[in-house]
PDB file of N, CA and C in Angstrom:
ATOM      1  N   UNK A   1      11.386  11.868   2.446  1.00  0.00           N
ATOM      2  CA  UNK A   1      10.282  11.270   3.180  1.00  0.00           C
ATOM      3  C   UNK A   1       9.345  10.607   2.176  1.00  0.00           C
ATOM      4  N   UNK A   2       8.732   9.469   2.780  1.00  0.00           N
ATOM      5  CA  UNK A   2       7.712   8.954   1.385  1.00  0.00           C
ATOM      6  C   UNK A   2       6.682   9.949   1.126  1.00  0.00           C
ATOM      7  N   UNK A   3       5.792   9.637   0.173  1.00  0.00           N
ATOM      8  CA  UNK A   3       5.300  10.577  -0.682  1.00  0.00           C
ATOM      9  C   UNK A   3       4.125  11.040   0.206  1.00  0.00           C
ATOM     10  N   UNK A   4       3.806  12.534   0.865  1.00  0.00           N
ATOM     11  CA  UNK A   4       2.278  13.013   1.944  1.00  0.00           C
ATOM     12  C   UNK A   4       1.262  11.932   1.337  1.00  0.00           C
ATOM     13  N   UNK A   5       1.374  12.048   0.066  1.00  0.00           N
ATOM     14  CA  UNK A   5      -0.398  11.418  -0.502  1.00  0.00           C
ATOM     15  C   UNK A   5      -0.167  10.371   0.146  1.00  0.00           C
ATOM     16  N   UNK A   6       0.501   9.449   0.627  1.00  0.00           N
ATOM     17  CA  UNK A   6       0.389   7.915   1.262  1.00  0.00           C
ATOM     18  C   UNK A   6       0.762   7.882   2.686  1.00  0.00           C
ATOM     19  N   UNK A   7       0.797   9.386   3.290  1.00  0.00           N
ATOM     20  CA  UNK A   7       0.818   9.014   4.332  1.00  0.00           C
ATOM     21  C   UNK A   7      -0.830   9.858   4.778  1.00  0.00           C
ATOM     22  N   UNK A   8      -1.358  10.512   3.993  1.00  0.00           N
ATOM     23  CA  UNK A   8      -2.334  11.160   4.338  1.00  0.00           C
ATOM     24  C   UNK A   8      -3.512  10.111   3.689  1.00  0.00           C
ATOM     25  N   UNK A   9      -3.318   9.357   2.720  1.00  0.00           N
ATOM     26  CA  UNK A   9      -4.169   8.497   2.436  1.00  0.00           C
ATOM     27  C   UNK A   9      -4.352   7.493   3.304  1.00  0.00           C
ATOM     28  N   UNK A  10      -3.337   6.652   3.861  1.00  0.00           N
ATOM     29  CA  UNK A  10      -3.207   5.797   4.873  1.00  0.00           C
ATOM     30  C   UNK A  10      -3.953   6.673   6.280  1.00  0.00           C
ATOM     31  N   UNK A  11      -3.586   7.073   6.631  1.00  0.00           N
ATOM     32  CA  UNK A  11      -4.288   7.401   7.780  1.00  0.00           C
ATOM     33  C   UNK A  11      -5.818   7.853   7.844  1.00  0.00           C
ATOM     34  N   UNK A  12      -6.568   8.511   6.179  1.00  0.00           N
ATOM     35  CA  UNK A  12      -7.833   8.493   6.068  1.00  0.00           C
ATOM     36  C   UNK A  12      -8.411   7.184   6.273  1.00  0.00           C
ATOM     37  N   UNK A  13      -7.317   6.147   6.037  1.00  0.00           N
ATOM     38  CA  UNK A  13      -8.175   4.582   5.670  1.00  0.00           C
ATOM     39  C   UNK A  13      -8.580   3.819   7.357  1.00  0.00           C
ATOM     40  N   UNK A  14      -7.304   4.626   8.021  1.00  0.00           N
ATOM     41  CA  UNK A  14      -7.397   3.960   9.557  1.00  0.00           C
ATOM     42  C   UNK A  14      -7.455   4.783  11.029  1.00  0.00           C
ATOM     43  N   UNK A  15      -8.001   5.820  10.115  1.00  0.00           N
ATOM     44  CA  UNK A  15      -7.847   7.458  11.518  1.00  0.00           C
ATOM     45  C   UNK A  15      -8.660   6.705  12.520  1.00  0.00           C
ATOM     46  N   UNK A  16      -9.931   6.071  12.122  1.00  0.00           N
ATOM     47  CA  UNK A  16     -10.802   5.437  13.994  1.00  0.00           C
ATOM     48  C   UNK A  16     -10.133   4.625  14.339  1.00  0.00           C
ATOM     49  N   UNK A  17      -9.214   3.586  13.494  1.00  0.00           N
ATOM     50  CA  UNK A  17      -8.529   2.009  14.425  1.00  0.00           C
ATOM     51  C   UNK A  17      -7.438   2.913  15.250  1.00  0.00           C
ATOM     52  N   UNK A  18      -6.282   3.998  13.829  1.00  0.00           N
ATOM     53  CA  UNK A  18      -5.432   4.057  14.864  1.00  0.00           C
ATOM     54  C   UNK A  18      -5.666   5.093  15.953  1.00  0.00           C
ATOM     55  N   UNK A  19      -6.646   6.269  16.554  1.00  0.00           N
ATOM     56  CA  UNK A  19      -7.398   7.163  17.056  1.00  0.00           C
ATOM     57  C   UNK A  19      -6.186   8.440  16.679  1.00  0.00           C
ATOM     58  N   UNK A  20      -7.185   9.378  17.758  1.00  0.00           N
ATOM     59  CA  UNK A  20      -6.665  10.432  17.544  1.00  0.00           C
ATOM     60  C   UNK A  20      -5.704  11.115  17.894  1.00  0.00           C
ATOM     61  N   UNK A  21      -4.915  10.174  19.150  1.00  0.00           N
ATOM     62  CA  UNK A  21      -3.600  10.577  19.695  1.00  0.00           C
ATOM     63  C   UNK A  21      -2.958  10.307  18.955  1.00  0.00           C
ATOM     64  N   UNK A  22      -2.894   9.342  18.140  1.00  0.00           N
ATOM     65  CA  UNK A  22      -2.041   8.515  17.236  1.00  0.00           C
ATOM     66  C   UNK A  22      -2.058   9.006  15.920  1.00  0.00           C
ATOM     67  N   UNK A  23      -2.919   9.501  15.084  1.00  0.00           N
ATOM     68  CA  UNK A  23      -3.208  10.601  14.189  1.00  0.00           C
ATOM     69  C   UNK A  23      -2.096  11.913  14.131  1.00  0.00           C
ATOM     70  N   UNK A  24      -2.754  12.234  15.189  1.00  0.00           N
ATOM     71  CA  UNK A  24      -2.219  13.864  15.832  1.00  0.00           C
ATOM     72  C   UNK A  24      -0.841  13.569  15.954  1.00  0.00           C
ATOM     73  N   UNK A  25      -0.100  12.502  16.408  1.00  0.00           N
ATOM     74  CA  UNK A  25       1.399  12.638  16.450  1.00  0.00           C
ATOM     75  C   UNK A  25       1.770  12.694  15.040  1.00  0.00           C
ATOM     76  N   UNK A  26       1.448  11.479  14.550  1.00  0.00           N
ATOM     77  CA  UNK A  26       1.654  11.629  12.631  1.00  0.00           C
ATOM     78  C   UNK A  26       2.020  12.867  12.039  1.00  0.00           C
ATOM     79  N   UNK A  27       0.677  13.409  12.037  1.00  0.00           N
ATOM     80  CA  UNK A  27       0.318  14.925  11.687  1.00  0.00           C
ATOM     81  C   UNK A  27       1.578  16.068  12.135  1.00  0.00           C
ATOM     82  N   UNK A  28       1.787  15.993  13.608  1.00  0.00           N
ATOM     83  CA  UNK A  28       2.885  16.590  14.335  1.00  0.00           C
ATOM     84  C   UNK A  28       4.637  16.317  13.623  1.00  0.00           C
ATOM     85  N   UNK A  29       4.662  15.173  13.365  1.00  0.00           N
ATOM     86  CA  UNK A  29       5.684  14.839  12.833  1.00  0.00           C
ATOM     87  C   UNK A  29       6.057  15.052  11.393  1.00  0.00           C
ATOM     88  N   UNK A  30       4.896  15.061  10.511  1.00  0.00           N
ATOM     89  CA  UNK A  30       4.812  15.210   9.418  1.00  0.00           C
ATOM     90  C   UNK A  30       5.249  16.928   8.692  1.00  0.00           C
ATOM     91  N   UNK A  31       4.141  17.954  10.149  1.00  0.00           N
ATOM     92  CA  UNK A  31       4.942  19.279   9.764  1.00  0.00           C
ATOM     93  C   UNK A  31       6.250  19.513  10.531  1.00  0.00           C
ATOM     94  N   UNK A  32       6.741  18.803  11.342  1.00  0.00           N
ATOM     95  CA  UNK A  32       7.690  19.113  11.865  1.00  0.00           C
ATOM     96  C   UNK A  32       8.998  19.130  10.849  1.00  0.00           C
ATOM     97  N   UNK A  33       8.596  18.329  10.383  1.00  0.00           N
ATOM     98  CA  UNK A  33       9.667  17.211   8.660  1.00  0.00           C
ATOM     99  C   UNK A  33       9.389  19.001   7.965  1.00  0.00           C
ATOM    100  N   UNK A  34       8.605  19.312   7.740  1.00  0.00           N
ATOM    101  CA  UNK A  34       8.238  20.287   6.316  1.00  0.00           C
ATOM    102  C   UNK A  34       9.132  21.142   6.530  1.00  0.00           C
ATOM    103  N   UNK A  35       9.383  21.683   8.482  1.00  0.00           N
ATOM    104  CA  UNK A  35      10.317  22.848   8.750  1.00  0.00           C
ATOM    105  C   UNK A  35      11.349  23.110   8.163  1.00  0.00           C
ATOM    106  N   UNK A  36      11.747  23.923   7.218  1.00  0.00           N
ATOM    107  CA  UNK A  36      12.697  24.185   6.777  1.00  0.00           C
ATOM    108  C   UNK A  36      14.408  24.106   7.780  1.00  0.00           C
ATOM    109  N   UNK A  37      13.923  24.330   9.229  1.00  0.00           N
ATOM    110  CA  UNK A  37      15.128  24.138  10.130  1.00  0.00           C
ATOM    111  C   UNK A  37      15.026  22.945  10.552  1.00  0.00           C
ATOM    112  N   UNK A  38      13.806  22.368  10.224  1.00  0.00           N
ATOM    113  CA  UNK A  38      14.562  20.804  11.700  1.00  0.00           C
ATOM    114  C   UNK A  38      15.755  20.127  10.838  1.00  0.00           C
ATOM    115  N   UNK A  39      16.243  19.834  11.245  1.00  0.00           N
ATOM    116  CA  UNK A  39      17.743  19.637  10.879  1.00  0.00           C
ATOM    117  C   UNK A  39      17.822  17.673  10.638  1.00  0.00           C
ATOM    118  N   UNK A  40      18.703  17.519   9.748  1.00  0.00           N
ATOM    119  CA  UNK A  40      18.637  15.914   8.754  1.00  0.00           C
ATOM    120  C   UNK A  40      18.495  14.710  10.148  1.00  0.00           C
ATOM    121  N   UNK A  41      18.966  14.835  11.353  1.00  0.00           N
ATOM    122  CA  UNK A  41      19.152  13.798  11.786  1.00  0.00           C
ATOM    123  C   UNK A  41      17.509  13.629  12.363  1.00  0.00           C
ATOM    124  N   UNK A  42      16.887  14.937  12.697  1.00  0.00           N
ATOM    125  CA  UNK A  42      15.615  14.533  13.149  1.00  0.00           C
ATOM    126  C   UNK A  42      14.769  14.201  11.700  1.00  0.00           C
ATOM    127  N   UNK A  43      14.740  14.696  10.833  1.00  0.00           N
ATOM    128  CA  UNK A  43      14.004  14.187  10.019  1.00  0.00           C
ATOM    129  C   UNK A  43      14.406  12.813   9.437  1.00  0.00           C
ATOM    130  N   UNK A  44      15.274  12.300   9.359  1.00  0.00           N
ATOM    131  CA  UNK A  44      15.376  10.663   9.528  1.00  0.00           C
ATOM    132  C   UNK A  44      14.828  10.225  10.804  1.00  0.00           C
ATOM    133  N   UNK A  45      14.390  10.786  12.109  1.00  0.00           N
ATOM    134  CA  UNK A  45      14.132  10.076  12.992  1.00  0.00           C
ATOM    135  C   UNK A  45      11.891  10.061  12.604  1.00  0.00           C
ATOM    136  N   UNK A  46      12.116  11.255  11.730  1.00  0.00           N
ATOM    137  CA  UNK A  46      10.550  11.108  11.832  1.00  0.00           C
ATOM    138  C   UNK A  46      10.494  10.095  10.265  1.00  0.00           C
ATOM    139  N   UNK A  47      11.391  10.115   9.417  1.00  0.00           N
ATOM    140  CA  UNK A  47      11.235   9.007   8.654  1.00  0.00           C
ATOM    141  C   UNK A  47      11.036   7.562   9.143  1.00  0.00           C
ATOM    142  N   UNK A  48      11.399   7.520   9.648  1.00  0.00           N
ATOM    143  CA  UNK A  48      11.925   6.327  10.496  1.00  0.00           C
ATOM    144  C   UNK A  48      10.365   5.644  10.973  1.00  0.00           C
ATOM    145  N   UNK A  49      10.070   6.882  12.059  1.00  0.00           N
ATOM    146  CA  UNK A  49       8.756   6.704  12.416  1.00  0.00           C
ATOM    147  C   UNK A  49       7.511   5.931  11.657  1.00  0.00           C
ATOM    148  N   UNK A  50       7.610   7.291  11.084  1.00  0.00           N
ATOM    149  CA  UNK A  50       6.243   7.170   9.649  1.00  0.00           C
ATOM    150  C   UNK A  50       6.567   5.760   9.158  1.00  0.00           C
ATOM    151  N   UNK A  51       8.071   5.609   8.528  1.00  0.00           N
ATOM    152  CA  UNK A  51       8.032   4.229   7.055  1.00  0.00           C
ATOM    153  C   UNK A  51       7.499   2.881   8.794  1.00  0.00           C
ATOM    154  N   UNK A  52       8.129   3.237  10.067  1.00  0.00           N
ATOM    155  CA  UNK A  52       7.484   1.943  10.959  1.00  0.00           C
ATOM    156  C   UNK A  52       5.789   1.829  10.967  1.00  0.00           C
ATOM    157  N   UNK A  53       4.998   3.212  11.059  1.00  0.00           N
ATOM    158  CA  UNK A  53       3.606   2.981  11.334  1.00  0.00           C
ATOM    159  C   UNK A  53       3.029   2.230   9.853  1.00  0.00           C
ATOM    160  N   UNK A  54       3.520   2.358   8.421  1.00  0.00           N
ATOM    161  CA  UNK A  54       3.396   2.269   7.384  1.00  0.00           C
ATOM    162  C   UNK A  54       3.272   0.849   6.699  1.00  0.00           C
ATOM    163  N   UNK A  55       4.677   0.431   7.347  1.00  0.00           N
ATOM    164  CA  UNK A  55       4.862  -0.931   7.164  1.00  0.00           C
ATOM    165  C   UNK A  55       3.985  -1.782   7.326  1.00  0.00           C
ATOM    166  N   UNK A  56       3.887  -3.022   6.194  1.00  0.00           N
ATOM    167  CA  UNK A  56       3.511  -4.117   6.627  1.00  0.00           C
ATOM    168  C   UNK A  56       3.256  -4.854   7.359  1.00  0.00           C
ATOM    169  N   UNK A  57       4.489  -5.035   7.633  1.00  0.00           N
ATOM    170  CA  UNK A  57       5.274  -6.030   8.359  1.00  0.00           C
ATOM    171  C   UNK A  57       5.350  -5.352   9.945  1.00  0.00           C
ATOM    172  N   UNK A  58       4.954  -6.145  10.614  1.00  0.00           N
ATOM    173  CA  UNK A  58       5.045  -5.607  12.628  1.00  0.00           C
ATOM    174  C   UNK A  58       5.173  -5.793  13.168  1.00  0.00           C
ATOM    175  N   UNK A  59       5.497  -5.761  14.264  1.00  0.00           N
ATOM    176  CA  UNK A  59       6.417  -6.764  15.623  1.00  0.00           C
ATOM    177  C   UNK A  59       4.990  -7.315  15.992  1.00  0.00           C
ATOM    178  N   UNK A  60       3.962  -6.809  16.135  1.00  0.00           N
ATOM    179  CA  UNK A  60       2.967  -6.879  16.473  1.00  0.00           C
ATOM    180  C   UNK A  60       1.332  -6.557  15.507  1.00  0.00           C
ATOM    181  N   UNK A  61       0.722  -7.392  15.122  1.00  0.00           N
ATOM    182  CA  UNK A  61      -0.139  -7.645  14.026  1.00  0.00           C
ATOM    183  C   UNK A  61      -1.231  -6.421  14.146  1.00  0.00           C
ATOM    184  N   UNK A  62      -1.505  -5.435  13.300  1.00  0.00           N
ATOM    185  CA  UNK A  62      -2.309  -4.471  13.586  1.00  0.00           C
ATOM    186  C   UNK A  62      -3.893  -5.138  13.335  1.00  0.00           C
ATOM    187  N   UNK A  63      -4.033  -5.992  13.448  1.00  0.00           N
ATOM    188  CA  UNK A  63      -5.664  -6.466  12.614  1.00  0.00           C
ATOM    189  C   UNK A  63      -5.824  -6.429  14.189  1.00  0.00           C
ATOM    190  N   UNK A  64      -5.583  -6.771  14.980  1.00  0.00           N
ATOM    191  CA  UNK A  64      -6.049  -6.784  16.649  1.00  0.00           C
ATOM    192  C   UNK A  64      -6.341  -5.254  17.185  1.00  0.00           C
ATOM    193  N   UNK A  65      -7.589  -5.231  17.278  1.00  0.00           N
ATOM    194  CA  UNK A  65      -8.067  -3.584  18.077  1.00  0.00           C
ATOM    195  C   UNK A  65      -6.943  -3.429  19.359  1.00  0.00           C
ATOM    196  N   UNK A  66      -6.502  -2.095  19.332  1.00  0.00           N
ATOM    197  CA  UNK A  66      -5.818  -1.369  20.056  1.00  0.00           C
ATOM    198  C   UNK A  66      -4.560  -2.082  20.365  1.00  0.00           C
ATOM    199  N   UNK A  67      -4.468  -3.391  20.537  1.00  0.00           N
ATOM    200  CA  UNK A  67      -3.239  -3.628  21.308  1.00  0.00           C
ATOM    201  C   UNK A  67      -2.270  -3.992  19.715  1.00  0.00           C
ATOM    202  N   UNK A  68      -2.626  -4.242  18.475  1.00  0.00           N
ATOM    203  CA  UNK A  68      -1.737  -3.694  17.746  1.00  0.00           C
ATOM    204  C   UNK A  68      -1.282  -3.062  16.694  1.00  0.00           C
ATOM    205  N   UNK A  69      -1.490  -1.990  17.429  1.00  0.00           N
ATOM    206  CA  UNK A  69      -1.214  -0.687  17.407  1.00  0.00           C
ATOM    207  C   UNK A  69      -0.160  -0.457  19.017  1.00  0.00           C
ATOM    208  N   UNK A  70      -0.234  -1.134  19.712  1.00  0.00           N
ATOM    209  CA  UNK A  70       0.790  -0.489  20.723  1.00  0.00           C
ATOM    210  C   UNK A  70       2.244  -0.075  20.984  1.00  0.00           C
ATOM    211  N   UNK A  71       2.739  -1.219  19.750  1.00  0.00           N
ATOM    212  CA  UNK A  71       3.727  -1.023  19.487  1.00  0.00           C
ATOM    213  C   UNK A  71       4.534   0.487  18.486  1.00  0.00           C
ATOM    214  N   UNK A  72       3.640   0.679  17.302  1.00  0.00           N
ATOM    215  CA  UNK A  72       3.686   1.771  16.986  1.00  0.00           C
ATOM    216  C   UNK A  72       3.337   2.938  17.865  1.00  0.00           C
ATOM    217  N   UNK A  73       2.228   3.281  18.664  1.00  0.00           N
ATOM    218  CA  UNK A  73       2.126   4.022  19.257  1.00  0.00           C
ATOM    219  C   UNK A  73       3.676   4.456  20.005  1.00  0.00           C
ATOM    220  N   UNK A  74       4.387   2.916  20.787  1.00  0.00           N
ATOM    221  CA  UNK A  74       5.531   3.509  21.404  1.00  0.00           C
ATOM    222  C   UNK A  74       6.758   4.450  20.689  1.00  0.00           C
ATOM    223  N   UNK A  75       6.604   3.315  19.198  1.00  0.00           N
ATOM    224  CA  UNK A  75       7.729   4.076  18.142  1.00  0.00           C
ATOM    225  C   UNK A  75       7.428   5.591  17.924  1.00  0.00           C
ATOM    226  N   UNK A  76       6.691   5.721  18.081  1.00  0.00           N
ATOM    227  CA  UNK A  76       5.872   7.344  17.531  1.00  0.00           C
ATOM    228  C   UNK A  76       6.226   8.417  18.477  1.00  0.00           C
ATOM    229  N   UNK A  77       5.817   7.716  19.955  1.00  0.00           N
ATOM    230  CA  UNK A  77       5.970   8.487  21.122  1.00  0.00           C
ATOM    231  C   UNK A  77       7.259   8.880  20.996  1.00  0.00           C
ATOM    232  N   UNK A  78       8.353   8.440  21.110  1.00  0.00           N
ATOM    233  CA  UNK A  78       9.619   8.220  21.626  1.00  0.00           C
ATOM    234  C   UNK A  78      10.395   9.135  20.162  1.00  0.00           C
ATOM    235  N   UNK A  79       9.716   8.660  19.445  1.00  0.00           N
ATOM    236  CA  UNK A  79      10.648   9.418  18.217  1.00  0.00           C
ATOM    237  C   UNK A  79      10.016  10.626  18.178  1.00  0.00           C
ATOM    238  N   UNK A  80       8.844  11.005  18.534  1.00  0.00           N
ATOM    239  CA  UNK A  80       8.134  12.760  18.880  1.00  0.00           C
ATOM    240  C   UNK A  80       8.766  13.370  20.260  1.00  0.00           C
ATOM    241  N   UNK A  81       9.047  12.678  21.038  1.00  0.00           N
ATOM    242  CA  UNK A  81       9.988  13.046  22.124  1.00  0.00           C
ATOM    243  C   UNK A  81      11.245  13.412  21.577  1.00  0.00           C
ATOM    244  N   UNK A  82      11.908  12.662  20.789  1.00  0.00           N
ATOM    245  CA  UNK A  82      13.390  12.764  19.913  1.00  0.00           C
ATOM    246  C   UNK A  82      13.150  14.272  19.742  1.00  0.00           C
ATOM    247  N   UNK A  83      12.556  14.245  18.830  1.00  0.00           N
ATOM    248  CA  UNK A  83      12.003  15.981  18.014  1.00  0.00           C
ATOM    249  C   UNK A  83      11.141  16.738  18.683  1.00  0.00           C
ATOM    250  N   UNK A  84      10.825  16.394  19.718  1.00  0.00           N
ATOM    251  CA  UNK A  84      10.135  17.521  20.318  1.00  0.00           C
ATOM    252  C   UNK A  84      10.403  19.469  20.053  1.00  0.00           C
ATOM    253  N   UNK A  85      11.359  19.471  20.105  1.00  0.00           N
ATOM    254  CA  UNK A  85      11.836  20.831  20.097  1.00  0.00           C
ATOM    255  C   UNK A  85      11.846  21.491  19.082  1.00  0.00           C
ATOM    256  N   UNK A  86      11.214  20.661  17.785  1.00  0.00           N
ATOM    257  CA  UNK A  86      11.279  21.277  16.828  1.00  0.00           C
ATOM    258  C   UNK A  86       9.381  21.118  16.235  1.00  0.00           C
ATOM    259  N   UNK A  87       8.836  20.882  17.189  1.00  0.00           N
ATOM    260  CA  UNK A  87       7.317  20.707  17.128  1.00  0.00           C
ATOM    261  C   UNK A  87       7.201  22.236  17.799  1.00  0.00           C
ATOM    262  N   UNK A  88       7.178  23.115  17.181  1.00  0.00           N
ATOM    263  CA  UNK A  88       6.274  24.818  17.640  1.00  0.00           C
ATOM    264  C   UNK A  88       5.402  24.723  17.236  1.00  0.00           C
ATOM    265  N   UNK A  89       4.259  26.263  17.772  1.00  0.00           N
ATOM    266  CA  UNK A  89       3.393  26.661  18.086  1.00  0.00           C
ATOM    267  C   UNK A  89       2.734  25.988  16.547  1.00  0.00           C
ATOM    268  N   UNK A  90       3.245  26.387  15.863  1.00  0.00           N
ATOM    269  CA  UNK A  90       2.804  26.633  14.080  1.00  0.00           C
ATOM    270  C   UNK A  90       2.870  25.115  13.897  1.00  0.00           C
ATOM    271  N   UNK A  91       3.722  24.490  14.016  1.00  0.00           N
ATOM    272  CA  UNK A  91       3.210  22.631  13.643  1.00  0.00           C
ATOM    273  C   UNK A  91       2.540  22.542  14.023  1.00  0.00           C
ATOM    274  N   UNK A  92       1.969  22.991  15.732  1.00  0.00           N
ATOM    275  CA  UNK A  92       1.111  22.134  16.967  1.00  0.00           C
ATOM    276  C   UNK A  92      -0.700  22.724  15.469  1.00  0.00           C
ATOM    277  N   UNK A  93      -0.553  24.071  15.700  1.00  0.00           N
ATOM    278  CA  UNK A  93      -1.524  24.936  14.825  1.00  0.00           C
ATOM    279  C   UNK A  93      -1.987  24.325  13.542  1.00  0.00           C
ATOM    280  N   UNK A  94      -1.129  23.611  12.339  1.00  0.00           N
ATOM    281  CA  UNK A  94      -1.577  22.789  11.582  1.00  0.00           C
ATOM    282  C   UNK A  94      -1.343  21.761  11.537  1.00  0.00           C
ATOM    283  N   UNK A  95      -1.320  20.669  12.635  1.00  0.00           N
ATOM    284  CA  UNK A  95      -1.511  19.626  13.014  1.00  0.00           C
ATOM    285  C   UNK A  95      -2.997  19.081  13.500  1.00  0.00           C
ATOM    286  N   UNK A  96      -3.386  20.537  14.441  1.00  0.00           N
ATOM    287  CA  UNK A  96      -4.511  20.541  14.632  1.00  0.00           C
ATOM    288  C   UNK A  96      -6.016  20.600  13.780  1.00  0.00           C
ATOM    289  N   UNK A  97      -5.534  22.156  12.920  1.00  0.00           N
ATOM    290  CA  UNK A  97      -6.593  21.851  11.556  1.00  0.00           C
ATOM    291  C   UNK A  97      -6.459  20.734  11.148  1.00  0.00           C
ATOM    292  N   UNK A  98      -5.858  20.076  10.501  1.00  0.00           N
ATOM    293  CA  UNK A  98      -5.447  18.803   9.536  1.00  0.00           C
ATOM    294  C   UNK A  98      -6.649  17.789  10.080  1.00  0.00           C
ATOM    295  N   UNK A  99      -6.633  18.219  11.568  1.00  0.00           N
ATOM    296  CA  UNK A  99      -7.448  16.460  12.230  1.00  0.00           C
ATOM    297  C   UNK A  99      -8.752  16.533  11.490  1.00  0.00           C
ATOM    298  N   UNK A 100      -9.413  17.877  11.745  1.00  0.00           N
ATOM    299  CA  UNK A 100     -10.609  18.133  11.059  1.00  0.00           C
ATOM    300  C   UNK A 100     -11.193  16.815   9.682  1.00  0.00           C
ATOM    301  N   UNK A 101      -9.896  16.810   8.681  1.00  0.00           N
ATOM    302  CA  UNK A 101      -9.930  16.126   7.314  1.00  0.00           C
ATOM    303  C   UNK A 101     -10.138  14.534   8.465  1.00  0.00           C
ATOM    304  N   UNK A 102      -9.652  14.229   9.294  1.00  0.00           N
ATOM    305  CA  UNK A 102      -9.612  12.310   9.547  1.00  0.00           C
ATOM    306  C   UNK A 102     -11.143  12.313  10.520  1.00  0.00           C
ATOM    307  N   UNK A 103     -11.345  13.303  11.466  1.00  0.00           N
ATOM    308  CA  UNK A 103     -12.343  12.923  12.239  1.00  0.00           C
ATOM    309  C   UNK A 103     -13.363  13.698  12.215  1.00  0.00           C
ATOM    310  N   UNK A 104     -14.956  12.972  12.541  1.00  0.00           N
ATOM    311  CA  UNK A 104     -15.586  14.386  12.323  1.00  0.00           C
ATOM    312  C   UNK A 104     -15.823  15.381  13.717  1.00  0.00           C
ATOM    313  N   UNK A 105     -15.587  14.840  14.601  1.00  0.00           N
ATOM    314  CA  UNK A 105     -15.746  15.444  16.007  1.00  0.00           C
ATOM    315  C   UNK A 105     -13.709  15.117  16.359  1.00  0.00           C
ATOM    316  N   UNK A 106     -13.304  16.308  17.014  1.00  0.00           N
ATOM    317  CA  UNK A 106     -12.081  16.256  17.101  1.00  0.00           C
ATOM    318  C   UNK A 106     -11.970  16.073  18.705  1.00  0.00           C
ATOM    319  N   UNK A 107     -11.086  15.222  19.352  1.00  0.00           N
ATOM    320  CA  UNK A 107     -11.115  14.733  20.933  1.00  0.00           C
ATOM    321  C   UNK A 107      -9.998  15.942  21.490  1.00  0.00           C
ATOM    322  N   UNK A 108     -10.694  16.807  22.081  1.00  0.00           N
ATOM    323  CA  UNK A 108      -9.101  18.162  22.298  1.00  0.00           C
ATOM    324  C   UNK A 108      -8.743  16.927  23.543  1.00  0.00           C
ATOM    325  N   UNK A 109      -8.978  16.424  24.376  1.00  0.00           N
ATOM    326  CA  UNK A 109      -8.464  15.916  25.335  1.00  0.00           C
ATOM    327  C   UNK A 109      -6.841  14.973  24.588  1.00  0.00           C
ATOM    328  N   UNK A 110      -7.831  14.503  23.583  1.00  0.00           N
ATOM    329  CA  UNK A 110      -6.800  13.389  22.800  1.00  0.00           C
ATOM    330  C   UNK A 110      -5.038  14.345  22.390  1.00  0.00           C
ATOM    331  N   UNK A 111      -5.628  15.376  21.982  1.00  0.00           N
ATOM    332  CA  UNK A 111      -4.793  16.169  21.696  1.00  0.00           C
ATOM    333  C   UNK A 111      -3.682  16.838  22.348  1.00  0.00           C
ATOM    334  N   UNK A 112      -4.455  17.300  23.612  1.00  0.00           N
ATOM    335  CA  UNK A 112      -3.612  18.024  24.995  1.00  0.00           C
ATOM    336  C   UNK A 112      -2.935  16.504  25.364  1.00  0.00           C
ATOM    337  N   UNK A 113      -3.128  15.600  25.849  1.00  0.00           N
ATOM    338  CA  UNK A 113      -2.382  14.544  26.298  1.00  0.00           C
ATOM    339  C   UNK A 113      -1.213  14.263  25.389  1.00  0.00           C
ATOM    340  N   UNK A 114      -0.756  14.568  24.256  1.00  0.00           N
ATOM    341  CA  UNK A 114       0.113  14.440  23.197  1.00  0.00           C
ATOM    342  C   UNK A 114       0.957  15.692  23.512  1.00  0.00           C
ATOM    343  N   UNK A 115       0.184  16.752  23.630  1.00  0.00           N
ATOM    344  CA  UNK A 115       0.983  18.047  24.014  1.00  0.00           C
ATOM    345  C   UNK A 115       1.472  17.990  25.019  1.00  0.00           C
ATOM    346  N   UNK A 116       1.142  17.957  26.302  1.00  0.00           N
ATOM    347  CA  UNK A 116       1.346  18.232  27.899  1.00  0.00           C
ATOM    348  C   UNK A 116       2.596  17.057  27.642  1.00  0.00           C
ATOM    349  N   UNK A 117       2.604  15.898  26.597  1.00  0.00           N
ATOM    350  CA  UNK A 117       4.118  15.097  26.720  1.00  0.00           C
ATOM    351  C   UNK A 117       5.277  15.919  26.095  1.00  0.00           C
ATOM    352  N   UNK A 118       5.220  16.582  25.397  1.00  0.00           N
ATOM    353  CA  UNK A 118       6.172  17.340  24.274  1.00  0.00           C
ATOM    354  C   UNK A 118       6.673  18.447  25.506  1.00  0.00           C
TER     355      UNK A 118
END
């Protein structure tokens, strides 16, 4: 997986553009990767993810508030759906601390809507 410091740096730089649903999946995906069991094909699917939100280059230009970002948002969704099953209690648990470091007020709503999909 590319290196945490650039994916945890990147997201300090854009935690309000990209919000906190969009954060929180990151985060979700990121410990899901650490699990010693999730198994190679999902962690290429959360590679996958991450190197798309990361990129440059976008189907859709992120300098535009919210709408681009929509496109990643879908890549994110769909590939956290992929792995869902390997997002437990204990990812959901330090996924959650983690937000603390990007926002200073944390949106639980933002959060449960990410969950109640998983």
């Amino acid at each position: 997986m590319m290196h945490p410091k650039s994916i945890f740096k990147y997201l300090k730089m854009k935690a309000n553009r990209l919000g906190q649903s969009l954060v929180y999946s990151v985060l979700l995906m990121y410990y899901a990767w650490k699990r010693p069991d999730t198994p190679a094909w999902a962690k290429r699917v959360i590679l996958g993810a991450v190197a798309y939100l990361l990129a440059p280059i976008d189907s859709i230009p992120d300098l535009t508030p919210f709408i681009g970002f929509t496109d990643d948002i879908s890549i994110l969704s769909a590939s956290l759906l992929a792995i869902a099953y390997y997002v437990n209690d204990e990812v959901k648990g330090k996924a959650k601390n983690a937000m603390s470091k990007y926002f200073d007020t944390v949106d639980v709503k933002s959060i449960e809507d990410v969950d109640d999909k998983l």
